[in-house]
Protein backbone atom coordinates (compact mmCIF):
# COMPACT_ATOMS: atom_id res chain seq x y z
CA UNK A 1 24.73 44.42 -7.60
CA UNK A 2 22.90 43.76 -4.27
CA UNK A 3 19.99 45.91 -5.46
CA UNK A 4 19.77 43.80 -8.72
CA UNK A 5 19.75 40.29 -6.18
CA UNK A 6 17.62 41.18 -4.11
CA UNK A 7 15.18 42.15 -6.71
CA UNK A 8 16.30 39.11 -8.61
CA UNK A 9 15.25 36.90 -5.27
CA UNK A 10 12.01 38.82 -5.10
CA UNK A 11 11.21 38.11 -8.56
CA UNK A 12 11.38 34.07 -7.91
CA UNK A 13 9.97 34.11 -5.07
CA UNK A 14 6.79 35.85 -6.44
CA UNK A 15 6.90 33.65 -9.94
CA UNK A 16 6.81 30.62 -7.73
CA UNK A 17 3.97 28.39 -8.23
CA UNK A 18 1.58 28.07 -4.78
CA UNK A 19 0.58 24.45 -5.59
CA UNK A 20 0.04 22.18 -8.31
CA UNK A 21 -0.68 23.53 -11.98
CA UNK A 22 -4.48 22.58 -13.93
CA UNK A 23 -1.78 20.59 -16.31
CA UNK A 24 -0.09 18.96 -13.01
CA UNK A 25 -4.25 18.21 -11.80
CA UNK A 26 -4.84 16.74 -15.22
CA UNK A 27 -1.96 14.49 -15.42
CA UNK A 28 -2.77 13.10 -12.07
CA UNK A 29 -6.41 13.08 -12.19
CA UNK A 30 -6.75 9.38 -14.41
CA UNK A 31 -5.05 7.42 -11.41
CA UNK A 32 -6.74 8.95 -8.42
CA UNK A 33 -10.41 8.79 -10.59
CA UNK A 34 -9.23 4.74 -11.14
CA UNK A 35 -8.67 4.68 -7.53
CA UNK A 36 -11.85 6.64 -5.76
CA UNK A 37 -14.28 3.93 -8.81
CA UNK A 38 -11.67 0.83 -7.36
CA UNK A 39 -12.46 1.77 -3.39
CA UNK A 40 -16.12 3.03 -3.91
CA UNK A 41 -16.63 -0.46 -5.24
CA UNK A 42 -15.09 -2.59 -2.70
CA UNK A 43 -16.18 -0.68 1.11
CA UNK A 44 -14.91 -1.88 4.18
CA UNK A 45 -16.11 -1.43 7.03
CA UNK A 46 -14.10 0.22 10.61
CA UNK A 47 -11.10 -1.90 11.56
CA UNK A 48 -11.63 -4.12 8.39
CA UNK A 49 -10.27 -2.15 6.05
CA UNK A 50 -7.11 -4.42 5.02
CA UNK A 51 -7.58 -4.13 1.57
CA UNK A 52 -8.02 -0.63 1.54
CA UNK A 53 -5.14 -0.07 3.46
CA UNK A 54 -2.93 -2.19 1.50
CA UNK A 55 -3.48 -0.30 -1.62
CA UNK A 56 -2.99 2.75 -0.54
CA UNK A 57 0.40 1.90 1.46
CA UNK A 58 1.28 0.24 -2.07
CA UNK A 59 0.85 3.56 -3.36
CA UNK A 60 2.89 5.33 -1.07
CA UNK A 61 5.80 2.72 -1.37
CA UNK A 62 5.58 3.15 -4.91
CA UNK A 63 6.31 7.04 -4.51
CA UNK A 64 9.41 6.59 -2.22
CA UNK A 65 7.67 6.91 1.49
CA UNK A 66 8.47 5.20 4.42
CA UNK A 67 5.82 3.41 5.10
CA UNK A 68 3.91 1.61 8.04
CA UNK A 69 1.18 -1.00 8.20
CA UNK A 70 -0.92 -2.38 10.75
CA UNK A 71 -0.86 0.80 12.70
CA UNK A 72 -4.05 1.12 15.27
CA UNK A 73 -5.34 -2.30 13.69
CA UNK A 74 -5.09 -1.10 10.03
CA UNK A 75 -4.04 2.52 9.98
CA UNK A 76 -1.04 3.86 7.75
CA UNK A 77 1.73 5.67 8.12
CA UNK A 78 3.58 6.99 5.22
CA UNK A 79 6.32 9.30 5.70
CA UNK A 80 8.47 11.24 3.14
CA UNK A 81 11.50 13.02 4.98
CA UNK A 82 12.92 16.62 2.85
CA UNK A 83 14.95 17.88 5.18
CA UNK A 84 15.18 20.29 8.18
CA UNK A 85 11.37 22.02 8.91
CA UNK A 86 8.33 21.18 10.08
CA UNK A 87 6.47 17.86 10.27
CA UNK A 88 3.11 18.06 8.41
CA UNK A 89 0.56 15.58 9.00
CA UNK A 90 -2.34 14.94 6.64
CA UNK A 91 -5.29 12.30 7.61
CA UNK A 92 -7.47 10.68 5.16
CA UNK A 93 -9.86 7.83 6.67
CA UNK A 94 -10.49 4.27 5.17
CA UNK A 95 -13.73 2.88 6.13
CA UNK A 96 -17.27 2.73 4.73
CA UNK A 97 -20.85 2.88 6.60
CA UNK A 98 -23.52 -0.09 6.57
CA UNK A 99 -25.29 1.75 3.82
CA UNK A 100 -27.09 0.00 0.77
CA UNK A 101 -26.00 2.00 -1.59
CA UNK A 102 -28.79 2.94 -3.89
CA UNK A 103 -26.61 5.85 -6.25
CA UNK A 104 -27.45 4.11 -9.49
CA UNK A 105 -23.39 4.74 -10.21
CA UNK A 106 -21.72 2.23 -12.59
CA UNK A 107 -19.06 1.28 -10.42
CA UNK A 108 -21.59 0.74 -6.80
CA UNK A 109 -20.87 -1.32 -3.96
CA UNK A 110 -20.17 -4.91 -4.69
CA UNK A 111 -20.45 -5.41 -0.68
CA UNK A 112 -23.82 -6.13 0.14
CA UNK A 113 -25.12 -3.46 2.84
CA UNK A 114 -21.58 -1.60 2.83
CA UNK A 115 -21.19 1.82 1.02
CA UNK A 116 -18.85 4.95 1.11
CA UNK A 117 -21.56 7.04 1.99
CA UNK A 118 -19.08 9.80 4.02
CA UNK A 119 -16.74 10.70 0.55
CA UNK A 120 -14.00 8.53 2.39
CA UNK A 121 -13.14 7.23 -0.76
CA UNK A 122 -12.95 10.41 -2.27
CA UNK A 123 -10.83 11.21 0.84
CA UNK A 124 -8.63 8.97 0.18
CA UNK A 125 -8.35 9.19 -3.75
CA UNK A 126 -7.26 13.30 -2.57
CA UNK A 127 -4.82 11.79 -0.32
CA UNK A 128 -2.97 9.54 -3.10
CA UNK A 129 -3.02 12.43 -5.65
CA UNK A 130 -1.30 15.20 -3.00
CA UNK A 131 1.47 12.07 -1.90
CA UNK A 132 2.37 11.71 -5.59
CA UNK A 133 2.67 15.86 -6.54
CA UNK A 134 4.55 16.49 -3.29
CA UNK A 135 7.01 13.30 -3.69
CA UNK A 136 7.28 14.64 -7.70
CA UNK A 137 7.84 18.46 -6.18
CA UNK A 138 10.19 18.32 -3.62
CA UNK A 139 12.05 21.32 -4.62
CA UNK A 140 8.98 22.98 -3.36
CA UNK A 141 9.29 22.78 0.16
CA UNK A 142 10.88 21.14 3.24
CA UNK A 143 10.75 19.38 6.21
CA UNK A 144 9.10 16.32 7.25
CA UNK A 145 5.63 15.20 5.49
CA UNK A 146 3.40 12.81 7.25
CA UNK A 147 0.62 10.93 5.34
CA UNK A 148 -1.81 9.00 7.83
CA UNK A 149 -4.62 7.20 6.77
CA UNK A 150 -6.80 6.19 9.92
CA UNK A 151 -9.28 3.64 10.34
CA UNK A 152 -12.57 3.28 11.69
CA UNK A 153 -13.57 7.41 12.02
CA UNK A 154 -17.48 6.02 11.89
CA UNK A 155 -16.90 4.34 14.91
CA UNK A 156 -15.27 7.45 16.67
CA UNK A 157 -12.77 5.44 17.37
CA UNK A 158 -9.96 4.61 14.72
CA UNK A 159 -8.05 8.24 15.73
CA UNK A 160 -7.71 6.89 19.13
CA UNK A 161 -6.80 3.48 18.60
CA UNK A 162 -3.33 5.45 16.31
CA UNK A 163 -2.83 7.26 18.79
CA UNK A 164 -2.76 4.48 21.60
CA UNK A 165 -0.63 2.95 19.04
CA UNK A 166 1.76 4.93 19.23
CA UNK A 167 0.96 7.51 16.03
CA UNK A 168 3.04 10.52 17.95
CA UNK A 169 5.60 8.47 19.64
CA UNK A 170 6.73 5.93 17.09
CA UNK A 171 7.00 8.83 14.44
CA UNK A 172 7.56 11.94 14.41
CA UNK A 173 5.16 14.06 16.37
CA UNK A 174 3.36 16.91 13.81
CA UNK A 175 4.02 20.29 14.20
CA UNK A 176 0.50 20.48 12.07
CA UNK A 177 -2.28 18.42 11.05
CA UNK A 178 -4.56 18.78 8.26
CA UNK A 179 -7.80 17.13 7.45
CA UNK A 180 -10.55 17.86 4.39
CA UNK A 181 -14.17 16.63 4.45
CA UNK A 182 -16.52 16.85 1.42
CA UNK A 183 -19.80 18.74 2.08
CA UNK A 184 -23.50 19.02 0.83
CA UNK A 185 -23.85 22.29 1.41
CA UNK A 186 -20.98 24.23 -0.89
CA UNK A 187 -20.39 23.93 -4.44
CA UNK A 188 -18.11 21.24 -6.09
CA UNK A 189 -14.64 22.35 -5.33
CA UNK A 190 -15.31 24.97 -2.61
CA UNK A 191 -13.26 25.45 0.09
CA UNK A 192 -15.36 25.92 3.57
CA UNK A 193 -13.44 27.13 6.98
CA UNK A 194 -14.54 27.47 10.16
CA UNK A 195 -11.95 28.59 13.08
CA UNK A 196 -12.58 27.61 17.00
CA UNK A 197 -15.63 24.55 17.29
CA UNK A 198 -16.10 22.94 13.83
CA UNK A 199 -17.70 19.87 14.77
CA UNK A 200 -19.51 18.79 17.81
CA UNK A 201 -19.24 16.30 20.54
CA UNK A 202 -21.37 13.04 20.26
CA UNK A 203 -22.59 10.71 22.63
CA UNK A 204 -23.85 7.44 21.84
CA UNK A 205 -26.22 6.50 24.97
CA UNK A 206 -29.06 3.39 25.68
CA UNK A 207 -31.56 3.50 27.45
CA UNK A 208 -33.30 0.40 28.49
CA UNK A 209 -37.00 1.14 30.26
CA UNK A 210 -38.58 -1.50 31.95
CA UNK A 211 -42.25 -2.59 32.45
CA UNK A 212 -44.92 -5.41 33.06
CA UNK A 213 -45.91 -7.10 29.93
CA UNK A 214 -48.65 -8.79 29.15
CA UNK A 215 -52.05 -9.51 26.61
CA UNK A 216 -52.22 -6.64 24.25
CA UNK A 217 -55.95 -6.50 25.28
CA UNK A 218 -55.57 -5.77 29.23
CA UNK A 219 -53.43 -3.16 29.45
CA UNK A 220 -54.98 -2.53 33.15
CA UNK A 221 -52.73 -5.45 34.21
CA UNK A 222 -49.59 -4.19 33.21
CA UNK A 223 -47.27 -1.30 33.51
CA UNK A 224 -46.57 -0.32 29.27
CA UNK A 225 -43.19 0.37 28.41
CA UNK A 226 -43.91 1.44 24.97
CA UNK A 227 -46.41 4.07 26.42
CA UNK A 228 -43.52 5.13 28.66
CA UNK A 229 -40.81 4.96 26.08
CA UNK A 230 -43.01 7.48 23.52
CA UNK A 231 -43.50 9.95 27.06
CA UNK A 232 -39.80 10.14 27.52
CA UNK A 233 -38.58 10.79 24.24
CA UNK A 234 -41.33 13.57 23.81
CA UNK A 235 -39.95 14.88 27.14
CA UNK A 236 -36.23 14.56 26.02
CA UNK A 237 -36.94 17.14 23.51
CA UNK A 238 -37.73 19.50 26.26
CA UNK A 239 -34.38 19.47 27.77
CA UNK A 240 -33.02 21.26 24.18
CA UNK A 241 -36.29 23.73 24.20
CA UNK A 242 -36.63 24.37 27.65
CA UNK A 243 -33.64 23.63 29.78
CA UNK A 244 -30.70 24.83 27.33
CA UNK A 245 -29.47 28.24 26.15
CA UNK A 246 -30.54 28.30 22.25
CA UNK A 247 -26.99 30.27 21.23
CA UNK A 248 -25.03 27.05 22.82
CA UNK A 249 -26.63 24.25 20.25
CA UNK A 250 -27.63 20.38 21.56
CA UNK A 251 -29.41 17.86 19.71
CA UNK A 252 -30.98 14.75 20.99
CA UNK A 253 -31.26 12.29 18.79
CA UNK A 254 -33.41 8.59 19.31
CA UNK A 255 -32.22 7.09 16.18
CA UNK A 256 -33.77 3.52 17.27
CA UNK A 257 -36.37 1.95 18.96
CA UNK A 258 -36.58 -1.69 20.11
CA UNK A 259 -39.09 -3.40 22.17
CA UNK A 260 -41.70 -6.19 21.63
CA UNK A 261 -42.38 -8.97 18.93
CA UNK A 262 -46.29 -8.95 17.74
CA UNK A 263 -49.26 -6.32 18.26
CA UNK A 264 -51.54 -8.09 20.80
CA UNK A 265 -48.20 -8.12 23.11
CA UNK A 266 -47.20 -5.44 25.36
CA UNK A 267 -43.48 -6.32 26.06
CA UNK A 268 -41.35 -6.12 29.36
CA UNK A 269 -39.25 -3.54 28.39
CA UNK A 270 -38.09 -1.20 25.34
CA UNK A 271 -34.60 -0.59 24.22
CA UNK A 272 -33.68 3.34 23.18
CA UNK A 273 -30.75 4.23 21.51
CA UNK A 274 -29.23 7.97 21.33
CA UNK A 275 -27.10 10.18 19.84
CA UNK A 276 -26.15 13.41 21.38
CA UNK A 277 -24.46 16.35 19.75
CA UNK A 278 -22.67 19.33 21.77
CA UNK A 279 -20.24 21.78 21.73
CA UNK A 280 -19.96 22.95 25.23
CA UNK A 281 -18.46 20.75 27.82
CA UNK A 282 -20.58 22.01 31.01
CA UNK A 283 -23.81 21.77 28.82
CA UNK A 284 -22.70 18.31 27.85
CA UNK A 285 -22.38 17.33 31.25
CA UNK A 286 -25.76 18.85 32.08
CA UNK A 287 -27.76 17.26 29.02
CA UNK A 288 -26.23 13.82 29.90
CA UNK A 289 -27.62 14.13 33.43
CA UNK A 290 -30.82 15.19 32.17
CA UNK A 291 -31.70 12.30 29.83
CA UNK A 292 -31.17 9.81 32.73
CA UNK A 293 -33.51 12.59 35.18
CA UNK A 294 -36.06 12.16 32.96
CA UNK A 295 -35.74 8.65 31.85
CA UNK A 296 -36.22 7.74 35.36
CA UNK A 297 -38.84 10.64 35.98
CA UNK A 298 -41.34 9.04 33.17
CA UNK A 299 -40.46 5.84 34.83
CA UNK A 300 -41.47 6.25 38.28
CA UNK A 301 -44.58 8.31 36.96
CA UNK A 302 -46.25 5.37 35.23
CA UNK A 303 -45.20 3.00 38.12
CA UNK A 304 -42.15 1.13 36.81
CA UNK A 305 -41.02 -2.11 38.49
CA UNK A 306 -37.24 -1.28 38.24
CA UNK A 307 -35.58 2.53 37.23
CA UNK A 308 -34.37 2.54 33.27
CA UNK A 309 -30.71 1.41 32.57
CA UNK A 310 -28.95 4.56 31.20
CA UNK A 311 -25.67 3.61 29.63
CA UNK A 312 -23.36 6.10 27.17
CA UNK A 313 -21.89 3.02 25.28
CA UNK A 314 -19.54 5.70 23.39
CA UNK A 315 -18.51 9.08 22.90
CA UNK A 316 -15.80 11.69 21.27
CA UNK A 317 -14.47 15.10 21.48
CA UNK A 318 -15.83 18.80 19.81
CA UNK A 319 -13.07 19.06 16.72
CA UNK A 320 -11.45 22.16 17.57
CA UNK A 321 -9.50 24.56 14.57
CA UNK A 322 -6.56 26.37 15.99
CA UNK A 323 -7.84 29.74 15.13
CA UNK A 324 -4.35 31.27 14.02
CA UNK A 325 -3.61 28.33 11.65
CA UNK A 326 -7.17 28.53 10.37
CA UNK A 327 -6.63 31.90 9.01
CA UNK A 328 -3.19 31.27 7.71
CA UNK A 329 -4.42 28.34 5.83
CA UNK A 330 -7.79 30.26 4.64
CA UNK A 331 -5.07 33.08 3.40
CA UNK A 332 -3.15 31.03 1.28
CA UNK A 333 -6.01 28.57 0.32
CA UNK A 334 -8.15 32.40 -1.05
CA UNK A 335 -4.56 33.08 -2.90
CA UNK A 336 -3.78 29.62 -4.48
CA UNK A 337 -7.68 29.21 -5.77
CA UNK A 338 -9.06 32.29 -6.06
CA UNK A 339 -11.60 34.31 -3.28
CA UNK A 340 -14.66 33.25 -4.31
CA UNK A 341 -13.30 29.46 -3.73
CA UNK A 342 -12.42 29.65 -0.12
CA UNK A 343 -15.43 30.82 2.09
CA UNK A 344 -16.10 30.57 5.56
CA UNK A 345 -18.98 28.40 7.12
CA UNK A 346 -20.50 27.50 10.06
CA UNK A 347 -20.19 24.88 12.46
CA UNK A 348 -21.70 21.47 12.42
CA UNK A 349 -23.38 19.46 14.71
CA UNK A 350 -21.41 15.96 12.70
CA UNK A 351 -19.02 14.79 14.75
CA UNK A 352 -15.70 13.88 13.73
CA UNK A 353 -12.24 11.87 15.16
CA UNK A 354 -9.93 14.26 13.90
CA UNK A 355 -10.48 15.70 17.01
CA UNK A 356 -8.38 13.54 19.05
CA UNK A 357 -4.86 15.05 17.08
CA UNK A 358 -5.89 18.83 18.37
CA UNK A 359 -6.54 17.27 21.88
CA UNK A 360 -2.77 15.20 21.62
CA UNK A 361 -1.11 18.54 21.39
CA UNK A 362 -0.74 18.88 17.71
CA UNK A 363 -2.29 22.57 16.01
CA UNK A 364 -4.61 21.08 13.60
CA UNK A 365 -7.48 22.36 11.51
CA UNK A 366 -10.28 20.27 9.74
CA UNK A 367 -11.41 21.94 6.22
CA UNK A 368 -14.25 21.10 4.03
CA UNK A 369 -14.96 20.82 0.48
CA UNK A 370 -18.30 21.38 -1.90
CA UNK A 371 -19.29 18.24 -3.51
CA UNK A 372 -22.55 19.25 -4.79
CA UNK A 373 -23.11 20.26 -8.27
CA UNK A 374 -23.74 24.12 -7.91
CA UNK A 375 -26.86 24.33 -9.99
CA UNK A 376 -28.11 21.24 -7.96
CA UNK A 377 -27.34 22.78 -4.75
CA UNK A 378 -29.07 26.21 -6.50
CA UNK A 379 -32.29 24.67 -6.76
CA UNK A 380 -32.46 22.73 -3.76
CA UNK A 381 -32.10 26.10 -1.88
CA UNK A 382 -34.57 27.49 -4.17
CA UNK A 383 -37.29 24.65 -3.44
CA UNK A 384 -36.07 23.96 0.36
CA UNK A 385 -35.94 20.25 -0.89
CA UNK A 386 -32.73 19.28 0.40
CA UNK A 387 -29.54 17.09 -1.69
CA UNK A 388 -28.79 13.96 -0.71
CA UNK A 389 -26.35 14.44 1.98
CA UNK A 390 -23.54 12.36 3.77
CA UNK A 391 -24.79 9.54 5.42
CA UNK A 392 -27.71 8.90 2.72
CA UNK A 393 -27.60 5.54 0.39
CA UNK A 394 -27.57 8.45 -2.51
CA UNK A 395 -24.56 10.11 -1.55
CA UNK A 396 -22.37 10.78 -4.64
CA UNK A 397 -19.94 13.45 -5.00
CA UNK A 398 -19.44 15.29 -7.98
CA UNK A 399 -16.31 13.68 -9.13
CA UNK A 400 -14.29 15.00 -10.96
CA UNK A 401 -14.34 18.89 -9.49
CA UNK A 402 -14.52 17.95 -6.27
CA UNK A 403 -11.21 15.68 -6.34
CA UNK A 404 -9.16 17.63 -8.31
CA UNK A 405 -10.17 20.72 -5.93
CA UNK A 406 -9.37 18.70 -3.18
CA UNK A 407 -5.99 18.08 -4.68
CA UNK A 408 -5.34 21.62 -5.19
CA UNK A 409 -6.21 22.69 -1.36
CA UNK A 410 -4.31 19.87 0.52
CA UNK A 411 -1.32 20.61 -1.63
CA UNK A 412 -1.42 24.56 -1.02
CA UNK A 413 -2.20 23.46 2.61
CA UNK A 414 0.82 21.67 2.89
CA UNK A 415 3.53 23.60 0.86
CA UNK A 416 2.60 26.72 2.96
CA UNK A 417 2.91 24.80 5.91
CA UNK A 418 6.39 23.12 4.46
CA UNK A 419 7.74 26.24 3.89
């Protein structure tokens, strides 16, 4: 007899199902798609996201959560409580970028200048899909499960403002978080990994270089700042070429110029504005000193009246993936989906909030997802004519695959995490 149960026990336990079934997908998939057309056509932007955030804590109300509004300006917290175990948290963001969208899709941006050019949307569409199956399957797995959507991630700022809010103090702290991305460079429905430094540091810095305007036509009377601006971003390029170890990346970035108002006018100064991408925190340090050395190097060269203003308006933190959860999720992510599904990829030099959970003390891993149509993505490696990526006024996921894939993963994340 205890031969037979134990073999009995074994049997279950491998006829269990690791996440939700293609029918399960299917019978979902109409009111996430209605959702993902709903918030692609109405963006908001960071922090303004009430309308957002009220339909998808609707949502979670609707599907027997606890639920929280308001939190971090207009974060929310939904949580669904199934007994002794862990606490699981999974993130989804809300806002859009100031993108003209310029997809061609049916259901575009009404918002003039406001688009979901990150996959947020699609984000958050995932998120709503994995609440309902989990809140449907409870007999699955228990323990605490902890739904977060988080404002403002463009700004680099919306993780922090949850947290200063009170995310890990008000509710239940996570044992893990979780976090998906979609991707231009996998497939539709791929699964990328990436253990240790996923996504880089940023640094949003101005520069402000002053000069001696005057008549475009007697430049011998003044002291340029364009001339000087052009010097010291060619020179800024050196510090990446010349003064850093290629195998620890750094880009810098001028993503905008400002500085005078007609072409016979040689303004009094020029306005630069930076982004800077690392991993390492010494080499951040370093690169950070050297664009102000050499912003006021150029300066004094060509005779400035004043040194340039060097000011980093903003910055976050590398995202870091706990190594040992990364594998354990990777392992039951290959066995749920299948091996060629789940691959591992590099880091990127995108920079991402989630970071600020890992750095609270929580294990937490940040996964991505294809959403690139494969023979698309194909070609474009053929050709070395890139897709349209995240960030670009054409970015549009494939929809269907990518969600319901998306689906799949978070809910195999979670149930081997809730078990």
């Amino acid at each position: 007899m205890r031969l037979l149960l134990v073999v009995s026990v074994a049997l279950v336990c491998k006829a269990a199902s690791p996440g939700p079934s293609t029918s399960d997908i299917d019978r979902i998939y109409p009111g996430i798609e209605a959702l993902y057309i709903d918030i692609h056509s109405n963006p908001e932007l960071g922090f303004e996201e009430k309308r957002t955030a009220a339909e998808l804590a609707g949502r979670l109300k609707a599907l027997g959560y606890e639920v929280t509004e308001g939190v971090g300006g207009t974060g929310v917290v939904g949580l669904l409580r199934n007994g002794a175990g862990p606490v699981v948290m999974l993130r989804t963001e809300l806002d859009a970028l100031p993108v003209t969208e310029q997809t061609g899709l049916p259901f575009s941006s009404k918002t003039p200048g406001v688009m979901h050019a990150c996959g947020h949307d699609l984000h958050m569409a995932a998120w709503t899909g994995v609440a309902q199956w989990m809140a449907e399957h409870r007999q699955q797995w228990r323990g605490t499960l902890m739904l977060v959507g988080q404002p403002a991630e463009e700004l680099g700022a919306g993780a922090a403002a949850m947290l200063k809010d009170g995310l890990f103090v008000r509710f239940p702290k996570p044992d893990f978080a979780v976090g998906l991305h979609d991707d231009d460079t996998l497939a539709a429905g791929v699964i990328g990994y990436h253990a240790g430094f996923f996504r880089a540091a940023f640094d949003s810095v101005t520069v402000t270089i002053f000069g001696r305007g005057a008549h475009g036509a007697m430049p011998q009377s003044t002291v340029d700042p364009v001339v000087i601006a052009a010097r010291t971003i060619l020179t800024w390029q050196t510090i990446v070429s010349r003064e850093n170890d290629p195998q620890n990346p750094v880009v810098i970035t001028v993503g905008s110029i400002h500085g005078g108002t007609k072409s016979n006018i040689i303004p009094d100064q020029v306005q630069l504005l930076l982004s800077v991408r690392t991993f390492d925190a010494q080499v951040r340090k370093r690169v950070l000193e050297a664009i102000a050395r050499v912003a006021k190097g150029e300066a004094a060269a060509a005779g400035a009246p004043r040194e340039p203003l060097v000011e980093r308006v903003s910055g976050g933190e590398a995202v870091y993936n706990d190594p040992e959860l990364t594998s354990r999720l990777a392992a039951a992510l290959k066995k749920g989906m299948g091996q060629g599904s789940v691959v591992e990829m590099p880091a990127k030099m995108t920079s991402e909030d989630f970071a600020e959970y890992g750095r609270a003390g929580v294990k937490a891993v940040l996964l991505h997802i294809g959403a690139v149509d494969a023979a698309k993505l194909a070609e474009s490696r053929r050709t070395g004519i890139p897709v349209p990526a995240p960030h670009s006024p054409q970015w549009a996921p494939v929809r269907e695959p990518t969600l319901k894939a998306a689906v799949q993963a978070e809910t195999i994340a979670l149930l081997d995490l809730l078990n």
